[in-house]
Protein backbone atom coordinates (compact mmCIF):
# COMPACT_ATOMS: atom_id res chain seq x y z
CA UNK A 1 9.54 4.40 66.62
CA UNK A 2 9.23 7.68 64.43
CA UNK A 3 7.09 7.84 61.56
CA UNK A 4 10.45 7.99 59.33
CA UNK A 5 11.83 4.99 60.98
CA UNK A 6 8.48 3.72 60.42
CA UNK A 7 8.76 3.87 56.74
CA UNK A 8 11.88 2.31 56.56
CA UNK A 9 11.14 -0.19 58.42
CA UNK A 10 8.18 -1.19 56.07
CA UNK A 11 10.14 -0.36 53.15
CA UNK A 12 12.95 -2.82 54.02
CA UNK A 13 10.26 -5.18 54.56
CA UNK A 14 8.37 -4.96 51.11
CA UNK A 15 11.84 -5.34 49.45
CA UNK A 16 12.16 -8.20 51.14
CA UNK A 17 8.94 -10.05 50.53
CA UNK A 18 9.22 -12.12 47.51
CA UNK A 19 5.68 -13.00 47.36
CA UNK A 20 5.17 -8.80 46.75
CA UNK A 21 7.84 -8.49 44.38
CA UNK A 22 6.38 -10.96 42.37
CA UNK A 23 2.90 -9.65 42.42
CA UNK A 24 4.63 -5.96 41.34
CA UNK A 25 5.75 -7.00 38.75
CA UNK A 26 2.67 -7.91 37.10
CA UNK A 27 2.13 -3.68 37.00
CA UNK A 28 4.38 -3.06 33.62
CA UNK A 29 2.91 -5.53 31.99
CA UNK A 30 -0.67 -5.09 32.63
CA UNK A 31 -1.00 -0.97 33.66
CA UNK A 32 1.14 0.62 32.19
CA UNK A 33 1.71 -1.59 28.61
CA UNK A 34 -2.61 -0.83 28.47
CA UNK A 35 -2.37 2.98 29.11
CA UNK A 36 0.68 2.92 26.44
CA UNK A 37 -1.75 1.00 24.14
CA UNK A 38 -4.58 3.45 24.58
CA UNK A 39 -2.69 6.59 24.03
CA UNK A 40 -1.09 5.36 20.86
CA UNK A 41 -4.40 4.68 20.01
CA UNK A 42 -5.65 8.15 20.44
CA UNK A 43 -4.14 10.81 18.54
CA UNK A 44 -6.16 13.67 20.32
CA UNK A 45 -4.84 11.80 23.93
CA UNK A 46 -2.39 14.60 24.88
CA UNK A 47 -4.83 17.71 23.85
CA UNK A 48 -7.25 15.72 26.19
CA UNK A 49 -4.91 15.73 28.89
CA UNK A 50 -4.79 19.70 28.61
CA UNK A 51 -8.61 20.17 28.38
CA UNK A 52 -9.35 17.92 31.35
CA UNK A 53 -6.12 19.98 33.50
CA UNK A 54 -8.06 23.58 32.40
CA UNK A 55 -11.57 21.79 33.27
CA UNK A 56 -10.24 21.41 36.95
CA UNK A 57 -8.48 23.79 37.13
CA UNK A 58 -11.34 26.43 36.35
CA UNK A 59 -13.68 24.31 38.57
CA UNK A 60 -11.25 24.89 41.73
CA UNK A 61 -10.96 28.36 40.99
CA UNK A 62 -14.71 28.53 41.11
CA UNK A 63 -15.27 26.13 43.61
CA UNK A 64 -17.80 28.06 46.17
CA UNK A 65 -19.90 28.58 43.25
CA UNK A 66 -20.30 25.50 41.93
CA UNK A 67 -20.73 23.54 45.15
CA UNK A 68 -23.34 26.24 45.66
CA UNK A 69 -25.51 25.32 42.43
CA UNK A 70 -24.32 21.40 43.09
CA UNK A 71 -26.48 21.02 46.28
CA UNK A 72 -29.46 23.43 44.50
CA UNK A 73 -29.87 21.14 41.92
CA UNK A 74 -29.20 18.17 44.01
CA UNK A 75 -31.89 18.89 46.18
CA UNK A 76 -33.61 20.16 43.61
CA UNK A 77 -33.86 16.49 42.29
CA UNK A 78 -34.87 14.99 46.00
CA UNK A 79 -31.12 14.50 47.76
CA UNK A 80 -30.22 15.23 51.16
CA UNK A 81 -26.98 17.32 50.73
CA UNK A 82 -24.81 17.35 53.78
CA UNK A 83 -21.74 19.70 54.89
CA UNK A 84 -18.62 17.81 56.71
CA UNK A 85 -15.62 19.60 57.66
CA UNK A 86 -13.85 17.20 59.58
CA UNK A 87 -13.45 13.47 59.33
CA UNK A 88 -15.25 12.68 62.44
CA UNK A 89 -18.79 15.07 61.27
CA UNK A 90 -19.10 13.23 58.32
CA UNK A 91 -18.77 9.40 60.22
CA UNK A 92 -21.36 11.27 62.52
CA UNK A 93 -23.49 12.18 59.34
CA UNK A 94 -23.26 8.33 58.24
CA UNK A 95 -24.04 6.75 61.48
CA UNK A 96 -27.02 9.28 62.01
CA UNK A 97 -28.80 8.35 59.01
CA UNK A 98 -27.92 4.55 58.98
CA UNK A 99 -29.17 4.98 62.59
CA UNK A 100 -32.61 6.61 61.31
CA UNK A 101 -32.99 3.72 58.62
CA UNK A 102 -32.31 1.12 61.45
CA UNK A 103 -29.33 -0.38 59.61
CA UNK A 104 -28.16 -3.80 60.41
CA UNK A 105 -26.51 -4.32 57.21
CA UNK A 106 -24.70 -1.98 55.29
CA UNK A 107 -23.32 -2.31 51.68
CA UNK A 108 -20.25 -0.33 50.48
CA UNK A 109 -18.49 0.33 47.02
CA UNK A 110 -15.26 1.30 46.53
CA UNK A 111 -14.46 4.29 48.57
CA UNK A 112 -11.01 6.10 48.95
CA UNK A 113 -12.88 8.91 51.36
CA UNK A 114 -14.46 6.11 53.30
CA UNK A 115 -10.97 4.94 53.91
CA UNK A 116 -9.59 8.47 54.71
CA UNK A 117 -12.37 9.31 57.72
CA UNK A 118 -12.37 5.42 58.56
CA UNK A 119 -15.50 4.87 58.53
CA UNK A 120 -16.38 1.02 58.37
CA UNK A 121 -14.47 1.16 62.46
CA UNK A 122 -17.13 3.57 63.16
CA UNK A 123 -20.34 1.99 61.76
CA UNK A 124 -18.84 -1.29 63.01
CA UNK A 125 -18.45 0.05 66.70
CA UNK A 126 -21.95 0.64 66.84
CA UNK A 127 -22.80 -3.36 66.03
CA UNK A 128 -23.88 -2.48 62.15
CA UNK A 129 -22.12 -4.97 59.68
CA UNK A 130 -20.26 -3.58 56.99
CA UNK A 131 -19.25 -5.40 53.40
CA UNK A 132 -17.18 -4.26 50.98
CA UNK A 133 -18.61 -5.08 47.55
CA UNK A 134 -15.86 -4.17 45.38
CA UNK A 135 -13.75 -7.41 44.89
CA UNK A 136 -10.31 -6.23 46.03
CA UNK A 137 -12.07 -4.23 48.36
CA UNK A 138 -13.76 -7.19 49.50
CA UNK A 139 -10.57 -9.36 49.90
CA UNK A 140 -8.48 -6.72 52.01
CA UNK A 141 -11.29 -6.66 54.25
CA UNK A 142 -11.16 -9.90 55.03
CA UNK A 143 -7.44 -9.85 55.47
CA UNK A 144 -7.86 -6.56 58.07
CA UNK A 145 -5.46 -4.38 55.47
CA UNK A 146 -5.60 -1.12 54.04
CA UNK A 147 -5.65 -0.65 50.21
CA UNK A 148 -2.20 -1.09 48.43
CA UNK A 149 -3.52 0.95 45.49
CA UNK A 150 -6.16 3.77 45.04
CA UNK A 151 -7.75 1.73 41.94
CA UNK A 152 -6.60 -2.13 42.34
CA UNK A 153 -6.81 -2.20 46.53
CA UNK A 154 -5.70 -5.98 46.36
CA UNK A 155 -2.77 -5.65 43.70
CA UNK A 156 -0.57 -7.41 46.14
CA UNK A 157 -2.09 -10.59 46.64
CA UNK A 158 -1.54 -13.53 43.74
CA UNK A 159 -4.37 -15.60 43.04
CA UNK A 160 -3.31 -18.70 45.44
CA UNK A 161 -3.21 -15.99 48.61
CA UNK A 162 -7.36 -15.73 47.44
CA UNK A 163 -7.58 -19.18 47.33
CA UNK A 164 -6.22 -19.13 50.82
CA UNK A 165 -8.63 -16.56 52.10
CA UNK A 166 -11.50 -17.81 51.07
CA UNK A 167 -10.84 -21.47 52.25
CA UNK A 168 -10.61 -19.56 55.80
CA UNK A 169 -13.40 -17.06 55.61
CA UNK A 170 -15.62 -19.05 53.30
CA UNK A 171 -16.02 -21.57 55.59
CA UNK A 172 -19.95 -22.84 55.11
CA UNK A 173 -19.37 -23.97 52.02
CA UNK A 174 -17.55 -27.04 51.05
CA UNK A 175 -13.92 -27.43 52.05
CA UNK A 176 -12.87 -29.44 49.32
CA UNK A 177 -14.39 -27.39 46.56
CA UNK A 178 -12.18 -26.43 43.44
CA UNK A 179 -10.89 -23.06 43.65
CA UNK A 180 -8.10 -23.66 40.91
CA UNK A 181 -8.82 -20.66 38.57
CA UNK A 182 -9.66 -17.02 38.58
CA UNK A 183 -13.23 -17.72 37.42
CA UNK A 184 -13.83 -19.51 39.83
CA UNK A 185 -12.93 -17.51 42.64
CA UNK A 186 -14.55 -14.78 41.49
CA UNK A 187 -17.95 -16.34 40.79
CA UNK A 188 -17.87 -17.53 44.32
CA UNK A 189 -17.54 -14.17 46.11
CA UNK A 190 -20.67 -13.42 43.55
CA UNK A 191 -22.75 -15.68 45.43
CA UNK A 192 -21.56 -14.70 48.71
CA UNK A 193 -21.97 -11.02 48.58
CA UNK A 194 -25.59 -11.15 46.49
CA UNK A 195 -26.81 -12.27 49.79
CA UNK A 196 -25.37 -9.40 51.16
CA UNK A 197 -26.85 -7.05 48.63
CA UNK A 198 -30.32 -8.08 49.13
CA UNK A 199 -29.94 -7.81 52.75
CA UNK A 200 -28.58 -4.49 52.83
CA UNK A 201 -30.45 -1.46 54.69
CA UNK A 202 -27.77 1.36 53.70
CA UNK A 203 -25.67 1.50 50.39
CA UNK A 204 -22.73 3.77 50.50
CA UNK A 205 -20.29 4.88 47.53
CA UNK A 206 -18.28 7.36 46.43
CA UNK A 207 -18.50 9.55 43.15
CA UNK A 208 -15.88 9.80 40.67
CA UNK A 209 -17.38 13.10 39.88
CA UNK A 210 -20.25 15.57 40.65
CA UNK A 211 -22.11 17.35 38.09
CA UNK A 212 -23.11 21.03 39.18
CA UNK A 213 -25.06 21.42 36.51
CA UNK A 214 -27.64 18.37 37.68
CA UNK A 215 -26.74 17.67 40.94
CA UNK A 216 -25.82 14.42 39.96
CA UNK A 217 -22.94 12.13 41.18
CA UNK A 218 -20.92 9.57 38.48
CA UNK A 219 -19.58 6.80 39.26
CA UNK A 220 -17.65 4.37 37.47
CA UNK A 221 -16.21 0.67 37.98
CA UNK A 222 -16.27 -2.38 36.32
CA UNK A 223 -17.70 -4.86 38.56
CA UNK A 224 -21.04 -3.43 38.43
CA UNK A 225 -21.35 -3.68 42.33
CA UNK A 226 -21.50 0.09 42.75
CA UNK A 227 -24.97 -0.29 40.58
CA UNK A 228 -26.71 -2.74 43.21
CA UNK A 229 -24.96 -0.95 46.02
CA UNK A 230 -26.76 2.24 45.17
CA UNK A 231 -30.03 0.50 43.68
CA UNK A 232 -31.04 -2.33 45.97
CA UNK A 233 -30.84 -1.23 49.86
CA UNK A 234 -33.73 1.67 50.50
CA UNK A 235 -30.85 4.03 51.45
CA UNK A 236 -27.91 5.53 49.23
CA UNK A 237 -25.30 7.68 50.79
CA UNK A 238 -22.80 9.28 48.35
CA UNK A 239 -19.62 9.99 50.33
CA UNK A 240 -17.19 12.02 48.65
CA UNK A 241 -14.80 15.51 49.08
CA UNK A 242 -15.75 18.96 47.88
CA UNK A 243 -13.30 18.53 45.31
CA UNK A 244 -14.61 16.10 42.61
CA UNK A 245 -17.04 19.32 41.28
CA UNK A 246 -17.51 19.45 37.28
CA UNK A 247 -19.68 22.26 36.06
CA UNK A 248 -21.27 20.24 33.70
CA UNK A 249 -22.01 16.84 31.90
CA UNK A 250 -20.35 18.12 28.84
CA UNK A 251 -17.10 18.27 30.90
CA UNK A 252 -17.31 15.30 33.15
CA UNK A 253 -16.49 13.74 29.10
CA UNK A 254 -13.23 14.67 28.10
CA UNK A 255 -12.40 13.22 32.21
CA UNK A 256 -13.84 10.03 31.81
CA UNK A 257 -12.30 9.66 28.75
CA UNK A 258 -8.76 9.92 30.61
CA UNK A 259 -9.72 8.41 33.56
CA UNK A 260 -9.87 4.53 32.29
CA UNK A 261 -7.47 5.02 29.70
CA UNK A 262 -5.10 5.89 32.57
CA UNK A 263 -5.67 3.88 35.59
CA UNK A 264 -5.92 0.52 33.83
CA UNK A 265 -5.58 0.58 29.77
CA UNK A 266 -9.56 0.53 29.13
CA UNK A 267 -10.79 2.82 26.43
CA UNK A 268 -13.80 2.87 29.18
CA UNK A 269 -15.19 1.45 32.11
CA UNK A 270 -17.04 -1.19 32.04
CA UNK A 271 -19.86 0.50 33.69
CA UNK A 272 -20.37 4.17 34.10
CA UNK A 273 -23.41 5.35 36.41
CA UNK A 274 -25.28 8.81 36.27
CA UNK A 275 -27.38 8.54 39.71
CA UNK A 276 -29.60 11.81 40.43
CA UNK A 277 -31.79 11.73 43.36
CA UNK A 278 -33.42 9.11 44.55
CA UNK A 279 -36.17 6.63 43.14
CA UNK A 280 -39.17 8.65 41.49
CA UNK A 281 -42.71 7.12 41.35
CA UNK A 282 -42.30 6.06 37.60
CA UNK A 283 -39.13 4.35 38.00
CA UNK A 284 -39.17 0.39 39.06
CA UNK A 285 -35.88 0.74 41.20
CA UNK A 286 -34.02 2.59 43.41
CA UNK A 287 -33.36 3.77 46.74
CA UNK A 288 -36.10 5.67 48.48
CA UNK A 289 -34.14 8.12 49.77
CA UNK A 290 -30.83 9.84 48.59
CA UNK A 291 -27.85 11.52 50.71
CA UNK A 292 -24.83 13.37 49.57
CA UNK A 293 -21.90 14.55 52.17
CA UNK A 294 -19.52 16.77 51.05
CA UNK A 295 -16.24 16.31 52.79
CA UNK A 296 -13.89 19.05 53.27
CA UNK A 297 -11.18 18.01 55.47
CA UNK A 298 -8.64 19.66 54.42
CA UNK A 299 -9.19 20.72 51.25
CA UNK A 300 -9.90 24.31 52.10
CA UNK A 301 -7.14 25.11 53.12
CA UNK A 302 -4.92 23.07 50.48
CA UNK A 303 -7.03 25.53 47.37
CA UNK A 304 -5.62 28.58 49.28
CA UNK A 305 -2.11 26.86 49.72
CA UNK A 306 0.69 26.08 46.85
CA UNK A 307 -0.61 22.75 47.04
CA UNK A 308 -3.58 23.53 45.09
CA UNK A 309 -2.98 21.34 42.24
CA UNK A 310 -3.19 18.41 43.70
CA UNK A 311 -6.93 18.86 44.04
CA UNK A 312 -6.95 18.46 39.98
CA UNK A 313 -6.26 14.37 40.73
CA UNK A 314 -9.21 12.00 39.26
CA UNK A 315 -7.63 8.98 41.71
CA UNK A 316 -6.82 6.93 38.37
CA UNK A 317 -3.52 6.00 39.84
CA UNK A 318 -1.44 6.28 36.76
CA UNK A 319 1.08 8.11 39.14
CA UNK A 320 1.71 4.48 41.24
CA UNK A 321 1.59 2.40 38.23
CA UNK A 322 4.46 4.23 36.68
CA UNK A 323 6.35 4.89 39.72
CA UNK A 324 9.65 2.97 39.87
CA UNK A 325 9.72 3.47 44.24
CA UNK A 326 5.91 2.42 44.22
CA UNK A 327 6.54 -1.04 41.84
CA UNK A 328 9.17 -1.85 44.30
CA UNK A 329 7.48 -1.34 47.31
CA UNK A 330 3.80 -1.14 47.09
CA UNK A 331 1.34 0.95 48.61
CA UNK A 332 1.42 -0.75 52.72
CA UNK A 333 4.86 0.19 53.08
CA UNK A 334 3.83 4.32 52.93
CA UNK A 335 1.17 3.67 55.98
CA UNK A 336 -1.16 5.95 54.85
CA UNK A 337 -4.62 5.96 53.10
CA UNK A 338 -3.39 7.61 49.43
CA UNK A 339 -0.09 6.08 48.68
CA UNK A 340 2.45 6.40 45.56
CA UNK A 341 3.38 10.16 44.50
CA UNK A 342 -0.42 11.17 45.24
CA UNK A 343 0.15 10.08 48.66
CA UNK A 344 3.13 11.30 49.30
CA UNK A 345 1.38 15.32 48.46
CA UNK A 346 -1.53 14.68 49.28
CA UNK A 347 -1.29 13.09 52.59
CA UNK A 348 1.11 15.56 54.42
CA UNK A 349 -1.40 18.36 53.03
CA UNK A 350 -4.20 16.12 55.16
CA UNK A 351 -1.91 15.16 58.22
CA UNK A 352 0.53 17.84 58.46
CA UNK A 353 4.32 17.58 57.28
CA UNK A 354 5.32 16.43 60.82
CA UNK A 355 3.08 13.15 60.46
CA UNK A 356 4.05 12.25 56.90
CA UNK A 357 6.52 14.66 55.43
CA UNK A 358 9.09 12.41 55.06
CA UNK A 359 6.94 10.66 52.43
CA UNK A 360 8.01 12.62 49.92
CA UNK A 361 11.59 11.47 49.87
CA UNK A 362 9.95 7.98 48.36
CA UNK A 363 10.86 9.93 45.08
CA UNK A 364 13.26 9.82 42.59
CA UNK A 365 12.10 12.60 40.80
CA UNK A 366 12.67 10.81 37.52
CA UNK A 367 8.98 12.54 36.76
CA UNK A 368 7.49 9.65 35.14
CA UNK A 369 4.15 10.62 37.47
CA UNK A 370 3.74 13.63 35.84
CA UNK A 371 4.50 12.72 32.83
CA UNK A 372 1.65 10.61 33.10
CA UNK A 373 -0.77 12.37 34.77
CA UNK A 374 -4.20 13.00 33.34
CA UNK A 375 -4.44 16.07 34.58
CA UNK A 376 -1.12 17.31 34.62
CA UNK A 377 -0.44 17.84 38.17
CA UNK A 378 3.13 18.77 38.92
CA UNK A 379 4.16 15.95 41.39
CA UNK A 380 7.45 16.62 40.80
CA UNK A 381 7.87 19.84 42.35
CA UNK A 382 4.96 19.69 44.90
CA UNK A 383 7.41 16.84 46.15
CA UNK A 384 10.09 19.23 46.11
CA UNK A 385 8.03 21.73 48.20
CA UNK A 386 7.40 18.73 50.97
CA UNK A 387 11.40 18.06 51.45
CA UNK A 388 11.99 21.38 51.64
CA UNK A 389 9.44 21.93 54.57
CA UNK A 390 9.65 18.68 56.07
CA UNK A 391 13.52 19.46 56.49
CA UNK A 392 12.89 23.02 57.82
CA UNK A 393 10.53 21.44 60.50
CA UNK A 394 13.59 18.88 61.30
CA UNK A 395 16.26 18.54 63.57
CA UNK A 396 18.82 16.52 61.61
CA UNK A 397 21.92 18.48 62.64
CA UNK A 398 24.44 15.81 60.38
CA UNK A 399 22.30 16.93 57.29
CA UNK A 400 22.49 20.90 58.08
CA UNK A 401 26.20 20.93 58.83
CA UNK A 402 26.71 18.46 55.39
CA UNK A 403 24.55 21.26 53.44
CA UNK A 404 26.79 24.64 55.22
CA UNK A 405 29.66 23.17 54.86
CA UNK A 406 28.85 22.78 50.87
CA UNK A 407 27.19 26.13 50.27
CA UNK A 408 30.38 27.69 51.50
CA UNK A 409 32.79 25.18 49.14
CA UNK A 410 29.90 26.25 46.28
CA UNK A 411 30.65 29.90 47.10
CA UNK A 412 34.44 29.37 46.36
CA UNK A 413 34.50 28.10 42.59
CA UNK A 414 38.36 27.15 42.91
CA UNK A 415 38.57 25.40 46.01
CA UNK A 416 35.44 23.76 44.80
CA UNK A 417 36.90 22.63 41.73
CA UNK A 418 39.84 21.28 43.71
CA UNK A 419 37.58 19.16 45.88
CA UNK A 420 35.61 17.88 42.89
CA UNK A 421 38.84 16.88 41.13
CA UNK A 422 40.18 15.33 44.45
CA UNK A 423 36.31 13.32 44.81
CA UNK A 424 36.68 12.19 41.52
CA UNK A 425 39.90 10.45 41.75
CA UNK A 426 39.10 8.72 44.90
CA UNK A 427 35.79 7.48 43.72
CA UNK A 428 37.62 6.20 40.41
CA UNK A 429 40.47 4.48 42.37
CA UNK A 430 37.83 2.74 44.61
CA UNK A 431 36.07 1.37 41.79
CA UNK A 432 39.25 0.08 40.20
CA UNK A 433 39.00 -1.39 36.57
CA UNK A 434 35.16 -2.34 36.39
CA UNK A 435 34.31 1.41 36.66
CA UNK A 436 31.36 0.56 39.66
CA UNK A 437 31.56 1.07 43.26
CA UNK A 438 29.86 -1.55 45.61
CA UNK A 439 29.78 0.07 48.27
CA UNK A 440 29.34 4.26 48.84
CA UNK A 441 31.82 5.76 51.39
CA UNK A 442 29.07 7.77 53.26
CA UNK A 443 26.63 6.49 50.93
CA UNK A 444 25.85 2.93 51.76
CA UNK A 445 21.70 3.32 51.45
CA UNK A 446 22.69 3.95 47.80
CA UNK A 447 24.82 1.37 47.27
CA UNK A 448 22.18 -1.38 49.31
CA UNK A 449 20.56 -2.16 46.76
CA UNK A 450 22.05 -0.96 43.30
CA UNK A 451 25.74 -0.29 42.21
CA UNK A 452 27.00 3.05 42.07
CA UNK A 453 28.86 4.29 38.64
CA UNK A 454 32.31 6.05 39.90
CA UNK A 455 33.54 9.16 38.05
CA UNK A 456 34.93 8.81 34.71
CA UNK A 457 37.10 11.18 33.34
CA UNK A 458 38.18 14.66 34.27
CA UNK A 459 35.51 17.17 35.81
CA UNK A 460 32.97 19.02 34.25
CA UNK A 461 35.11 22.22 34.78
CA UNK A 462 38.28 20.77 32.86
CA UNK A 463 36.42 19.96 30.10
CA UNK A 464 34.59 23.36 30.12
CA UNK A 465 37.93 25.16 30.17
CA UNK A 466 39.71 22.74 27.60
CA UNK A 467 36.77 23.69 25.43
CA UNK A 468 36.89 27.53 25.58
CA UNK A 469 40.68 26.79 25.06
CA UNK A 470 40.63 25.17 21.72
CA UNK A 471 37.18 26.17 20.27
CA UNK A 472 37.02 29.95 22.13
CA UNK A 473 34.34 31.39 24.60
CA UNK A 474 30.56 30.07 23.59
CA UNK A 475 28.40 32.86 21.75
């Protein structure tokens, strides 16, 4: 099966899946209703947006430089900084150093580069145990699934699928115990993974953002597991990609102030970390040693390419949350690490538009993800750019002959006027009285799932001539 045929397949199964559909539709009303709420709130929200896109986009223009003063100051302050080009030098980075600490048990936070250089496969191949600390994080894990969202990884389970799970993987404690609520679902995985805490040898976690200025790495959540991920085991390793640079602390502000407002209605997280270094002989905490790997993968090549403003994205996920093709399938139905309108750029940029061009036709460039965007990334027409490459590279002949055979119609304005008037009353007879066609001739993926509005009226053409007739040639 092709990737393409792969994607419909999972797409026709995510429309199908009632359990899913319900759990989507919990997005407009939690999401996107909270970023509405904060905005409104904010009168300076849209001048933010604009700072934060000329932040980035004057980082990644300057990018050598600043990665250049990040890993001065960063070892300046005690950190190891590492240099990964590929996927499989960083996993080789993070096994070598989990292998020097003699790591049995490893503690992760949230991680969307983890995911992309699969990395908990690796340490797990060599016999090291691996937890996910992060609750949805935590609860995919045990399921054996990939993230459905860059910010809520577990937005498509419902609370009684968590019940379920934990019944099955919980399975020392007592079967009959009352897991009827939220609260307490949640304060059981608490007990479960604070044993894993204090027995880990290696944390890992990503950064949200790294400040050249202080070689420091923030990151933000609102579980607080990130903090005792980083703090507890003798080892933290900061995975992340060259791109999440800031020059300073002063402009890591106006991006954090976007970043929660956007991904999940929060005027702020609930807990925002500045870690520098490691552990210094006055402080009571902390890891003894410190690593940072810079991951490239990629990204070198997408800051020379058109491309290039994708690498403005904070991973809020606005972009999903507001995306009428992501509520109605969800993120496991695109098959790849970044899904949504981010995924569907970013990932052919990472894979190659043979592997995962044809996610960009999961778009109905309506533009409500840039629209959104914190950082004003053009989605739309980055999109655009992927079709148009992704159907170079192809060999649909029906498509190609469809497209000639138009562009030589187009380049005949009265024979296409003819054909447009001949369409039109077609369509309108087949829709009859109620004005809707059921079913597309040619067309039935359209008319699957929604009904298609036929023609009404003369062409665009008559009406433009009737008007020049009675009101005389526009000025």
């Amino acid at each position: 099966m092709t990737k393409t045929a792969a994607f419909e397949a999972g797409v026709s199964a995510a429309l199908a899946n009632e359990a899913l559909q319900h759990a989507l539709a919990d997005v407009p009303a939690g999401f996107v209703a909270g970023r509405a709420r904060q905005k409104a709130a904010l009168p300076e929200f849209e001048g933010l947006r604009r700072t934060a896109r000329d932040i980035r986009d004057h980082t990644l223009a300057h990018l050598d430089a600043y990665l250049e003063e990040f890993e001065r100051n960063a070892v300046s302050a005690g950190s190891t900084v590492h240099w990964a080009a590929t996927a499989d030098e960083a996993r080789e980075v993070v096994l070598s150093i989990c292998r020097a600490a003699g790591a049995r048990t490893i503690a992760k936070s949230k991680s969307m580069v983890s995911e992309e250089i699969a990395l908990n496969a690796a340490l797990e191949a060599q016999a090291m145990e691996v937890v996910e600390t992060d609750l949805g994080e935590y609860l995919i894990q045990l399921r054996g699934e990939r993230p459905s969202h860059i910010i809520a990884p577990a937005i498509h389970l419902r609370a009684g699928d968590v019940a379920d799970e934990f019944r099955l993987r919980h399975d020392h404690l007592d079967a009959s115990r009352d897991l009827a609520t939220p609260e307490v679902m949640v304060a059981e995985a608490r007990s479960v993974l604070r044993e894993k805490f204090l027995a880990a040898d290696v944390g890992i976690t990503g950064a949200n953002f790294l400040v050249a200025e202080t070689g420091s790495a923030i990151i933000v959540t609102n579980e607080g597991n990130a903090d005792l991920t980083m703090s507890l085991p003798k080892v933290h390793i900061v995975l992340t990609t060259i791109d999440k640079l800031v020059p300073t602390l002063a402009d890591a502000w106006p991006l954090l102030r976007l970043l929660a407002r956007s991904a999940t209605g929060q005027a702020f997280t609930a807990y925002t970390t500045i870690v520098t270094g490691p552990r210094r002989p006055e402080d009571d905490a902390g890891p003894q040693s410190c690593h940072v790997i810079l991951l490239d993968n990629g990204r070198s090549e997408l800051l020379q390419s058109e491309f290039r403003p994708i690498l403005r994205c904070i991973r809020c996920g606005a972009c999903m949350n507001h995306c009428p093709v992501y509520c109605a399938i969800g993120g496991h139905a695109y098959d790849s690490v970044y899904p949504g309108p981010i995924g569907a750029v970013l990932t052919p940029a990472l894979a190659g538009v043979g592997e995962a061009g044809h996610l960009a036709q999961a778009s109905t460039f309506c533009g409500r993800c840039e629209e959104v965007c914190p950082v004003e990334i053009p989605l739309v027409s980055m999109l655009r750019g992927w079709r148009e490459q992704a159907f170079a590279a192809s060999d649909d002949w029906r498509s190609r002959t469809f497209l000639r055979a138009w562009v030589q119609l187009a380049k005949r304005p009265r024979a296409y006027g003819l054909a447009a008037r001949i369409a039109a009353a077609i369509l309108s007879a087949l829709a009859g009285a109620k004005g809707i066609l059921r079913r597309l001739p040619f067309g039935e993926r359209w008319t699957r799932q929604r009904d298609f509005p036929a023609p009404q009226g003369t062409t665009f053409q008559d009406l433009w001539k009737r008007r020049e007739r009675d009101e005389g040639p526009a000025p």
